[in-house]
Protein backbone atom coordinates (compact mmCIF):
# COMPACT_ATOMS: atom_id res chain seq x y z
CA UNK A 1 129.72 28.09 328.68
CA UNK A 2 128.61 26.29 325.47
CA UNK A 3 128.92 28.23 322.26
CA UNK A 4 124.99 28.76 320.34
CA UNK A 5 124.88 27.57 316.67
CA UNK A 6 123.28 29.73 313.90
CA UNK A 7 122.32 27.33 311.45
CA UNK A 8 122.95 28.84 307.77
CA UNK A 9 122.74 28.47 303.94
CA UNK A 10 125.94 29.73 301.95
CA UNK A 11 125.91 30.13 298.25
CA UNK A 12 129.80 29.05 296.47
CA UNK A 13 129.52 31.59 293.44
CA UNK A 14 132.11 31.38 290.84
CA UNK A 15 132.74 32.89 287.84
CA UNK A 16 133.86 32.66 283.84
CA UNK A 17 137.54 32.76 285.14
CA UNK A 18 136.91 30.64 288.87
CA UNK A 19 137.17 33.12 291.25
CA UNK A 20 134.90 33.35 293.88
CA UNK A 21 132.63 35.97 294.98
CA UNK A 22 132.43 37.09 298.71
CA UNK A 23 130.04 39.81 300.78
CA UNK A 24 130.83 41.91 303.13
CA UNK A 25 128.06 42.80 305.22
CA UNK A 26 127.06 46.04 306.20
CA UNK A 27 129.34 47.25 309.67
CA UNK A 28 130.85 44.22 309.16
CA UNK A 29 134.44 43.83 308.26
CA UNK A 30 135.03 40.10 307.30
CA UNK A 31 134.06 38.96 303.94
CA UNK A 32 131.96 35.72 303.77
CA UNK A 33 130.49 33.19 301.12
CA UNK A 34 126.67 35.21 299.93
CA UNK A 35 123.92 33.62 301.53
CA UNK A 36 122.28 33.92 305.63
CA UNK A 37 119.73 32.11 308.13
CA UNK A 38 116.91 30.75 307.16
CA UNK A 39 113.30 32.07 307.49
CA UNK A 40 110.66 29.72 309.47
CA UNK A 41 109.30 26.76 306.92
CA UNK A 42 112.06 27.75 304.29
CA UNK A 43 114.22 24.88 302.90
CA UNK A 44 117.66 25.53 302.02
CA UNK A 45 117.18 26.22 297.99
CA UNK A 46 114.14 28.34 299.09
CA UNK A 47 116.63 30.62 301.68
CA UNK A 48 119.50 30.48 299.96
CA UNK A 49 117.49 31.69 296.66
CA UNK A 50 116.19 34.48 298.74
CA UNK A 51 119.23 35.80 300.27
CA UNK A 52 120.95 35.88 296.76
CA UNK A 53 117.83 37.76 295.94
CA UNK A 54 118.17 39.86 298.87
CA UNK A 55 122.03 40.71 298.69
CA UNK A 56 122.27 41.08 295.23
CA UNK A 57 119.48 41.50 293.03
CA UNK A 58 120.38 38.29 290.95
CA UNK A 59 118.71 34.92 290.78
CA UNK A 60 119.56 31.69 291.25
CA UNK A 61 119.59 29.10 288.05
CA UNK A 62 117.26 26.67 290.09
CA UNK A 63 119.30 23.46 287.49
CA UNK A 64 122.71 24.78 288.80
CA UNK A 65 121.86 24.07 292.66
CA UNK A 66 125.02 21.48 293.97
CA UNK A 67 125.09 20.62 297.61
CA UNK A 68 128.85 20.82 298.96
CA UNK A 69 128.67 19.68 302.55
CA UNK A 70 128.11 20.91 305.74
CA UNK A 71 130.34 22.61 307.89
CA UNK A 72 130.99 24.23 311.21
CA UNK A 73 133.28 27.80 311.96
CA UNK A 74 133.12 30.54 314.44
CA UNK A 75 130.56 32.91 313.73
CA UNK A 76 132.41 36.16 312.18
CA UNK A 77 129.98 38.92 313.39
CA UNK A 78 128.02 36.90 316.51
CA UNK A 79 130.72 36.53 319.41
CA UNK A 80 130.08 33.17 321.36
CA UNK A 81 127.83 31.67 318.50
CA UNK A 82 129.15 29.24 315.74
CA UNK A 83 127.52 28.61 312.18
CA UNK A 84 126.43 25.14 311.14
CA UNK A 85 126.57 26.28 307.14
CA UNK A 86 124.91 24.13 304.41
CA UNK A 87 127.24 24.87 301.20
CA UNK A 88 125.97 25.12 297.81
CA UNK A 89 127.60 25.67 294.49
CA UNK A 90 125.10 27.95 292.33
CA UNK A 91 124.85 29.63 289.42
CA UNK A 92 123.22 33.32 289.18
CA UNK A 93 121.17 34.84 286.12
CA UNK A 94 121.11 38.54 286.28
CA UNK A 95 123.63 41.78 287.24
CA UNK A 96 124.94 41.18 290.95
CA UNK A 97 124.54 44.61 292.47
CA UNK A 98 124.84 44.50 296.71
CA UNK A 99 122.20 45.68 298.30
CA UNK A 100 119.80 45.49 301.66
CA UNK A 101 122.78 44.40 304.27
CA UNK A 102 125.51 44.06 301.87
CA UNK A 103 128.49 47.45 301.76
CA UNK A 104 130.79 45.22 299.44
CA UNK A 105 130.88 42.26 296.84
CA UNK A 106 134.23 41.13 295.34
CA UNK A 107 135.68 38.42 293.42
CA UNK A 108 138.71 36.76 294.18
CA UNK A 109 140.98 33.90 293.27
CA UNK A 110 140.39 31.16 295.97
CA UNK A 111 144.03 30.17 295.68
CA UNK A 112 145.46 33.51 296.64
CA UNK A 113 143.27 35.54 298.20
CA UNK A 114 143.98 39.18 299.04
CA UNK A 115 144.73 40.15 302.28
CA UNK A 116 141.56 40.86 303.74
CA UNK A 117 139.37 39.59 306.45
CA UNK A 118 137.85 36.28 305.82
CA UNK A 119 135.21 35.03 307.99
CA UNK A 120 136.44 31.40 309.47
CA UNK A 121 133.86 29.31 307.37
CA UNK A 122 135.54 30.90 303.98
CA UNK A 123 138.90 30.36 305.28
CA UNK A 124 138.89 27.61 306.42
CA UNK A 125 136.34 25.60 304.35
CA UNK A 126 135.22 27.17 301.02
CA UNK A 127 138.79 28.68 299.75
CA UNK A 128 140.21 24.77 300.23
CA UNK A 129 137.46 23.37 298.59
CA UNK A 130 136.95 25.96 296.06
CA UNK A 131 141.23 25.53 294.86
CA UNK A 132 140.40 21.99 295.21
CA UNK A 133 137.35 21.72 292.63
């Protein structure tokens, strides 16, 4: 049986010190890049400003918005499905305080991590390229 792809926007937040934030979702127990599917008619800038709005109560500095690539992982919380992910670096104005879906934000140094969960599209795309940049 062919997997289903979830197409998503994902949101590479870093900060004064270049460690990267990550979500984890409510009764969810991977973290993941902020960020989620988008809404009918929505562009990427336009979903991926929402979510942050969503998750976390901050906005996105529109003049920070830098496309990283696309990529393709295992869904973390949708068994069977992948993720086709559109990456962006962005800035955020404003306290980052999870809320809506989100149970947990942290920060962590892309080049050790802690030993937690990460869903595949963090681990095996945005940590690399995150050390790397």
């Amino acid at each position: 049986m062919a997997s289903r792809t979830i197409r998503v926007v994902a949101a590479l937040i870093r900060d004064e010190v270049g460690r990267v934030l990550l979500v984890r979702k409510r009764g969810t127990k991977a973290f993941m890049q902020p960020g989620g599917k988008l809404d009918s008619g929505e562009d990427d800038i336009a979903a991926l400003s929402r979510e942050i709005a969503e998750e976390l109560g901050c906005t996105v500095v529109a003049a920070s918005v830098r496309p990283l690539g696309a990529f393709d992982a295992v869904a973390a919380n949708e068994p069977g499905f992948r993720v086709a992910a559109s990456l962006y670096h962005v800035d955020v104005m404003g306290a980052i305080a999870p809320s809506r879906e989100i149970d947990e934000a942290i920060w962590i140094d892309p080049a050790s991590p802690p030993d937690i969960l990460l869903a595949p599209l963090t681990r095996d795309h945005v940590l690399p390229l995150a050390v790397q940049a």
